[in-house]
N, C-alpha and C. Protein backbone atom coordinates (compact mmCIF):
# COMPACT_ATOMS: atom_id res chain seq x y z
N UNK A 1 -2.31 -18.19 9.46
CA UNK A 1 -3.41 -18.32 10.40
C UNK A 1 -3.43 -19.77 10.87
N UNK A 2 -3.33 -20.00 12.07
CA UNK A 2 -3.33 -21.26 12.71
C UNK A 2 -4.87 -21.70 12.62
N UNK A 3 -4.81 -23.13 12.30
CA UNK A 3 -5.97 -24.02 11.89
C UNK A 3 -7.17 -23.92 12.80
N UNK A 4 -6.87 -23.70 14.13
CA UNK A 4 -8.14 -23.17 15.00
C UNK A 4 -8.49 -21.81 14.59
N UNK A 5 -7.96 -20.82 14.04
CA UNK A 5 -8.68 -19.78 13.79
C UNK A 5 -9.34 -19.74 12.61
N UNK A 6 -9.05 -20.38 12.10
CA UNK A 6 -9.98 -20.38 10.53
C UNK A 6 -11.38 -20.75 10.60
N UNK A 7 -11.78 -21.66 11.57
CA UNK A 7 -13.31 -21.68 11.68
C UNK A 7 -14.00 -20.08 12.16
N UNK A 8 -13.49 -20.04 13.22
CA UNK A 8 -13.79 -18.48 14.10
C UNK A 8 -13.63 -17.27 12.78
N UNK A 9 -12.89 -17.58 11.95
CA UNK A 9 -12.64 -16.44 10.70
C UNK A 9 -13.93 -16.66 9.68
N UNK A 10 -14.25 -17.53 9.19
CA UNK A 10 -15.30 -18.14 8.47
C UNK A 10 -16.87 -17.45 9.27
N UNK A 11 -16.76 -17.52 10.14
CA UNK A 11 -17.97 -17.75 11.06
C UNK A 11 -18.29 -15.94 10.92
N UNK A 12 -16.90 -15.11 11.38
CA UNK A 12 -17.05 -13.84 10.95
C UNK A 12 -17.53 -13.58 9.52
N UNK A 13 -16.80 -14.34 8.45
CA UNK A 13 -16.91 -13.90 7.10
C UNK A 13 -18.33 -14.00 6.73
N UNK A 14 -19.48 -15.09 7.57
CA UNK A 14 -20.76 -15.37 7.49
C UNK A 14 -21.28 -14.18 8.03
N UNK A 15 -20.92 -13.84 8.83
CA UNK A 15 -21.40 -12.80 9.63
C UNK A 15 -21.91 -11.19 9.24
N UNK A 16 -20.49 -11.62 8.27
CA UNK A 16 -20.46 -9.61 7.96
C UNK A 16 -20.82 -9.68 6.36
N UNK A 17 -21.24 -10.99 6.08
CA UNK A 17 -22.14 -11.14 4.95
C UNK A 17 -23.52 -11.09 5.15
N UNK A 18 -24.47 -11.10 6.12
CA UNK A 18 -25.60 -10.94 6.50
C UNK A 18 -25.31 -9.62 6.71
N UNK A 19 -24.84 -8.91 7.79
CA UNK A 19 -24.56 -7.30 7.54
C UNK A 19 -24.54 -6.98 6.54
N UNK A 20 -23.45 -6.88 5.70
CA UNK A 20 -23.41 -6.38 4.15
C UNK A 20 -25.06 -6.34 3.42
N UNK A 21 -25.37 -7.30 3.39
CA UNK A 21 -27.06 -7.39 2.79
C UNK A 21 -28.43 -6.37 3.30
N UNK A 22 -27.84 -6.81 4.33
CA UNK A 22 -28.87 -5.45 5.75
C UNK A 22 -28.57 -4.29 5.47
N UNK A 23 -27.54 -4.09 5.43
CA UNK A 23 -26.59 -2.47 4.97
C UNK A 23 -27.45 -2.07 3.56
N UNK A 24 -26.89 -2.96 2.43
CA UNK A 24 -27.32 -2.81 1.26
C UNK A 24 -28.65 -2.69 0.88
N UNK A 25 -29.44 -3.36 2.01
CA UNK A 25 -31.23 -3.06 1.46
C UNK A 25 -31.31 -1.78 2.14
N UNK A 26 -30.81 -1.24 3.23
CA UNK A 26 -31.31 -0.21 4.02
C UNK A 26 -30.51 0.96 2.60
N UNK A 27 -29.39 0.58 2.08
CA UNK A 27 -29.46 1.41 1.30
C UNK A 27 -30.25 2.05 0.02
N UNK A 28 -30.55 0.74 -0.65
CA UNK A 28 -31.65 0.72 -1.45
C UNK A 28 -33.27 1.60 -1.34
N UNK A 29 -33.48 1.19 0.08
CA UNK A 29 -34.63 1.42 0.39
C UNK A 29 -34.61 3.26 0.31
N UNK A 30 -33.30 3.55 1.28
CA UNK A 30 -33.41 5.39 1.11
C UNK A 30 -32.75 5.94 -0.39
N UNK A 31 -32.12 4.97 -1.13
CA UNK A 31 -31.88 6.11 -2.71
C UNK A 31 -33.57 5.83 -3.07
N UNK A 32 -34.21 4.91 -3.01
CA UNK A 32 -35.27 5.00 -3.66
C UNK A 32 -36.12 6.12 -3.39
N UNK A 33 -36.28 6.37 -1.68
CA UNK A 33 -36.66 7.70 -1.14
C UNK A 33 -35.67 8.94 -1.50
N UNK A 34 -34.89 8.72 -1.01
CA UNK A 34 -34.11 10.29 -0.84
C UNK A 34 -33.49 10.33 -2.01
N UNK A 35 -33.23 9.55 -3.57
CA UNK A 35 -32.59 10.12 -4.26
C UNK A 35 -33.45 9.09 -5.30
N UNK A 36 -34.19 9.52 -5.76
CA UNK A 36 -34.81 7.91 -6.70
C UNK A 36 -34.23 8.24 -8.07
N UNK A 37 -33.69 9.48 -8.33
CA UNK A 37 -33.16 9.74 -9.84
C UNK A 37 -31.90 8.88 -9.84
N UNK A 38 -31.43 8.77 -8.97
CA UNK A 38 -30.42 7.55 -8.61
C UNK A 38 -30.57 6.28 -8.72
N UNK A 39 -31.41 5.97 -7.55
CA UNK A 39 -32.25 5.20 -7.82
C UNK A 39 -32.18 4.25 -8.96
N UNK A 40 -33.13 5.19 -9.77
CA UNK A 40 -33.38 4.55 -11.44
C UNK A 40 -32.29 4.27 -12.13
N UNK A 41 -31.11 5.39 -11.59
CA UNK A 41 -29.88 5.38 -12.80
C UNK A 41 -29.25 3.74 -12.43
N UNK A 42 -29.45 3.19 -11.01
CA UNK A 42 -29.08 2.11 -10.61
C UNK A 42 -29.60 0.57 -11.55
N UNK A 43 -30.77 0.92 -11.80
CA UNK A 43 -31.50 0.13 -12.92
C UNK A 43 -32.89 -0.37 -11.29
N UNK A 44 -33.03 0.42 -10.73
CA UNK A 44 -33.86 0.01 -9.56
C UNK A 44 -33.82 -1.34 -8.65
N UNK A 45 -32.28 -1.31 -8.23
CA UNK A 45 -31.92 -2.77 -7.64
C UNK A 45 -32.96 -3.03 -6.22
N UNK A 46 -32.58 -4.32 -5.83
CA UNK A 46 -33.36 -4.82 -4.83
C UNK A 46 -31.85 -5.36 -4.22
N UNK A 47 -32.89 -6.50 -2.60
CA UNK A 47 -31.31 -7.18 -2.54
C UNK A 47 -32.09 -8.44 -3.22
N UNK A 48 -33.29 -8.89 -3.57
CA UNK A 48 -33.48 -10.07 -3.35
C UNK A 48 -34.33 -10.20 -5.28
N UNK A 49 -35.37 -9.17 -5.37
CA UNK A 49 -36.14 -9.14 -6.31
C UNK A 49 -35.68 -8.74 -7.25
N UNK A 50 -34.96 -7.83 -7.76
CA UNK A 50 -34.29 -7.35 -8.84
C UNK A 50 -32.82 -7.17 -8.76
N UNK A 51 -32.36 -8.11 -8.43
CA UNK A 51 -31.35 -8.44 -8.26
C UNK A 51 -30.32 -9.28 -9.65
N UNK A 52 -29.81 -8.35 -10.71
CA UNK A 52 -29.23 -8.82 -11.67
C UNK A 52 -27.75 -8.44 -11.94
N UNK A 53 -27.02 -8.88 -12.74
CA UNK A 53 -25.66 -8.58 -12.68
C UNK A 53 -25.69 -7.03 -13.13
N UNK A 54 -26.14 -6.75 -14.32
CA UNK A 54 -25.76 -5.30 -14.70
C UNK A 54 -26.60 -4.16 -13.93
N UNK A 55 -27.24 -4.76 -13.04
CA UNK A 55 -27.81 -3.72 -11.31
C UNK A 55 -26.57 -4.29 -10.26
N UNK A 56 -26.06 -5.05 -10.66
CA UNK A 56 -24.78 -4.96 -9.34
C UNK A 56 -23.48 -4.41 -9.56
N UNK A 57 -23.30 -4.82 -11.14
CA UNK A 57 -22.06 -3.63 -11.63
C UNK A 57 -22.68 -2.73 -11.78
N UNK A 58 -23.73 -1.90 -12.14
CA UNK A 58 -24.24 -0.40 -11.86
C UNK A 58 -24.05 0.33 -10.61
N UNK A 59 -24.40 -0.91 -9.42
CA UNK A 59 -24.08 -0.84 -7.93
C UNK A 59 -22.72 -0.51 -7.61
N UNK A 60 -22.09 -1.69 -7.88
CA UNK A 60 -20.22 -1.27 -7.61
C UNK A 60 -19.78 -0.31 -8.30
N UNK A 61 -19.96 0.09 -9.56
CA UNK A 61 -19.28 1.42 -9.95
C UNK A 61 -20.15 2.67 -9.53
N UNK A 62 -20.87 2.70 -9.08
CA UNK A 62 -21.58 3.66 -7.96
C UNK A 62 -20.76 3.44 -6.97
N UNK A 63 -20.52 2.49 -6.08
CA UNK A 63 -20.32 2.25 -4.51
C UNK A 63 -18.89 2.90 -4.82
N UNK A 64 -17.87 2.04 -5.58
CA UNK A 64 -16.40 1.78 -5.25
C UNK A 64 -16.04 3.36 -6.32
N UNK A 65 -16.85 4.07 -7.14
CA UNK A 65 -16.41 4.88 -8.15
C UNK A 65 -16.42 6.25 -7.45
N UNK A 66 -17.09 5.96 -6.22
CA UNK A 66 -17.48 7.27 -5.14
C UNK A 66 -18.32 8.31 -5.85
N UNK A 67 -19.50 7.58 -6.93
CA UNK A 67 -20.23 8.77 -7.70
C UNK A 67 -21.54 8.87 -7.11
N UNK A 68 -21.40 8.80 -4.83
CA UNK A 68 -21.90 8.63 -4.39
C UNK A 68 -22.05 10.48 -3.64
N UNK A 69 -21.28 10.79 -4.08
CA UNK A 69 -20.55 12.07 -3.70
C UNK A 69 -21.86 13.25 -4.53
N UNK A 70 -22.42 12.96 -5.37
CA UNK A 70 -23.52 13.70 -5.98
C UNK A 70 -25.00 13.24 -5.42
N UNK A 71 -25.26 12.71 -4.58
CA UNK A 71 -26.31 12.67 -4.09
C UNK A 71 -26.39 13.39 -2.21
N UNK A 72 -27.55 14.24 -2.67
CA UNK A 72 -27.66 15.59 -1.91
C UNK A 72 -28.17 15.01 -0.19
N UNK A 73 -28.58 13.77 0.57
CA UNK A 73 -28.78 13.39 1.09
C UNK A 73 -27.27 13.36 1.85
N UNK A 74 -27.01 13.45 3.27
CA UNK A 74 -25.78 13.22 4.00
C UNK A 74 -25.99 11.61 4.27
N UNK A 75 -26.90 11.09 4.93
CA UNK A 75 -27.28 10.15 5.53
C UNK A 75 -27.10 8.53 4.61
N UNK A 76 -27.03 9.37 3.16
CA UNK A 76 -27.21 8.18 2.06
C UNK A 76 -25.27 8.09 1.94
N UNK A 77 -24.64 9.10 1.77
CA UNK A 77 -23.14 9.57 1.69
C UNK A 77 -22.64 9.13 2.79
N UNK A 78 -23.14 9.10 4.03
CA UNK A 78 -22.34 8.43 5.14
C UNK A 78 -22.39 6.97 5.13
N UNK A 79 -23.50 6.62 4.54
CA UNK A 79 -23.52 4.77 4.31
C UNK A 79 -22.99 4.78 3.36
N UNK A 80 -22.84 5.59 2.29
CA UNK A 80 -22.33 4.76 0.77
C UNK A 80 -20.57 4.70 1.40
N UNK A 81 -19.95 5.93 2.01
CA UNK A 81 -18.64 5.65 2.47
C UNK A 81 -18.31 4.42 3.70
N UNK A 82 -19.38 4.16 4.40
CA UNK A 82 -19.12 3.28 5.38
C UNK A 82 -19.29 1.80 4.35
N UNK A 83 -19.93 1.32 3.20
CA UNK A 83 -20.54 0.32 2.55
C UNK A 83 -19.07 0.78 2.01
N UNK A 84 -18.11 1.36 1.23
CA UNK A 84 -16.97 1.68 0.68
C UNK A 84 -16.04 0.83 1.68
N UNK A 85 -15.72 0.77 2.66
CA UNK A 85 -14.71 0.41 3.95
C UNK A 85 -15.00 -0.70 3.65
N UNK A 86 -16.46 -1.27 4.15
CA UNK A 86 -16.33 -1.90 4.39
C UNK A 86 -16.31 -3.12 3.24
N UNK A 87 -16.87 -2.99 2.33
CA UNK A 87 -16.79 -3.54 0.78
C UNK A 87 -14.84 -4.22 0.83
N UNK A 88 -13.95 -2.72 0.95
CA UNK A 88 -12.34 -3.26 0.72
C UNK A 88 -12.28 -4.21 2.14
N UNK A 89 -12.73 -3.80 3.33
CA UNK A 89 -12.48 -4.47 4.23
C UNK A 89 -12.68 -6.42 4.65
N UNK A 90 -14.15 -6.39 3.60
CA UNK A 90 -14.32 -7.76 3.53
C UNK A 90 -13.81 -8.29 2.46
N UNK A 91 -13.16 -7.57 1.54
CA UNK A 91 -12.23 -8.27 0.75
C UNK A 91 -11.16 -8.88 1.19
N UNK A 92 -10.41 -8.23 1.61
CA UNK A 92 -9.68 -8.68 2.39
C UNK A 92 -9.41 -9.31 2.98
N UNK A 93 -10.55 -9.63 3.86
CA UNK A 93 -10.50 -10.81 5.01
C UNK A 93 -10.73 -12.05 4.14
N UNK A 94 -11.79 -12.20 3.16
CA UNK A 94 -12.01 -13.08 2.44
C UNK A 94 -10.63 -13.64 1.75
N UNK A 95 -9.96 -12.51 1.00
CA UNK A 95 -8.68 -13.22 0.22
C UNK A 95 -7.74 -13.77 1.70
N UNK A 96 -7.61 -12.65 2.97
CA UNK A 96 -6.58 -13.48 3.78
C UNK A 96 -7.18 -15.03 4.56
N UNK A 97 -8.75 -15.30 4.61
CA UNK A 97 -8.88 -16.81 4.88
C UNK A 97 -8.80 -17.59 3.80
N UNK A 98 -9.09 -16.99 2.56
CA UNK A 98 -8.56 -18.26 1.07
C UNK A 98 -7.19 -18.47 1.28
N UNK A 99 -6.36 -17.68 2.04
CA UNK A 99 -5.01 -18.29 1.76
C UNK A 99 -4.85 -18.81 2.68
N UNK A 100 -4.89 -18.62 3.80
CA UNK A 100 -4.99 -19.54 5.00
C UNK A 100 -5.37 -20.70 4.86
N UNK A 101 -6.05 -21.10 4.59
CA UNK A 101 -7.26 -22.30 4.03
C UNK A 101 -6.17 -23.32 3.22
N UNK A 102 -5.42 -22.25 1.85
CA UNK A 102 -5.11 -22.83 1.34
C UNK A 102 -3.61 -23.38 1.71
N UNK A 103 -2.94 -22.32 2.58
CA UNK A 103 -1.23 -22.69 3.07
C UNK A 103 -0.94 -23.60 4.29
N UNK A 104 -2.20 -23.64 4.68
CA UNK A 104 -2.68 -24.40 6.43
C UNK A 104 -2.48 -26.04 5.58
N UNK A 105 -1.59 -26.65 6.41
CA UNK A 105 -1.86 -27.90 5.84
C UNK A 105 -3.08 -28.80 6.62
N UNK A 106 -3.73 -29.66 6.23
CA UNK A 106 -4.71 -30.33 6.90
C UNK A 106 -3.87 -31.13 7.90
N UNK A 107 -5.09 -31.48 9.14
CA UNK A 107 -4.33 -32.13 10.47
C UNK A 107 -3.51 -33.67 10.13
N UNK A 108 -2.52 -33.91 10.11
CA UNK A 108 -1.96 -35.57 10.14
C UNK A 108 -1.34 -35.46 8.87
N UNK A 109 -0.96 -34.55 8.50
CA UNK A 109 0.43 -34.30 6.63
C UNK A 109 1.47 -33.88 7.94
């Protein structure tokens, strides 16, 4: 990745990290409605208030384990697979600007 694109890449990676969060409360908000036995099994995450590690690995092996597939709601199943994409998708981008970052030599070497 040439050194001008790495700001413009960053700026995305900010970007679809505020998404991700928006995504994730709107998800929160409907297991609590449309599936709260879930919900609970989650340990009752927040994005901001109850927000602890073993409610975020409860979260990811929910999200990435696809044991999203038992909750009877379509609407909750079409975000948990779109939050799935996009979860590998910003990985990705994240590991391909760490390397960029890191193989890009700085200007004047």
């Amino acid at each position: 990745m040439a050194q001008s694109a790495i700001f413009p890449a960053f700026v995305f990676l900010i970007v679809a990290t505020v998404l991700w969060l928006v995504l994730i409360w709107r998800l929160f908000a409907l297991l609590k409605v449309r599936a709260p036995e879930v919900y609970a099994s989650l340990g009752q995450p927040h994005v901001i208030l109850n927000n602890t590690a073993s409610n975020n690995i409860a979260f990811l092996r929910f999200l990435l384990g696809g044991h999203y597939g038992n909750v009877a709601d379509e609407g909750v199943r079409k975000l948990c697979v779109f939050l799935r994409v996009f979860f590998w998708g910003y990985l990705a981008w994240f590991l391909g600007l760490a390397a960029a970052v890191l193989i890009v030599p700085a200007p004047g070497i």
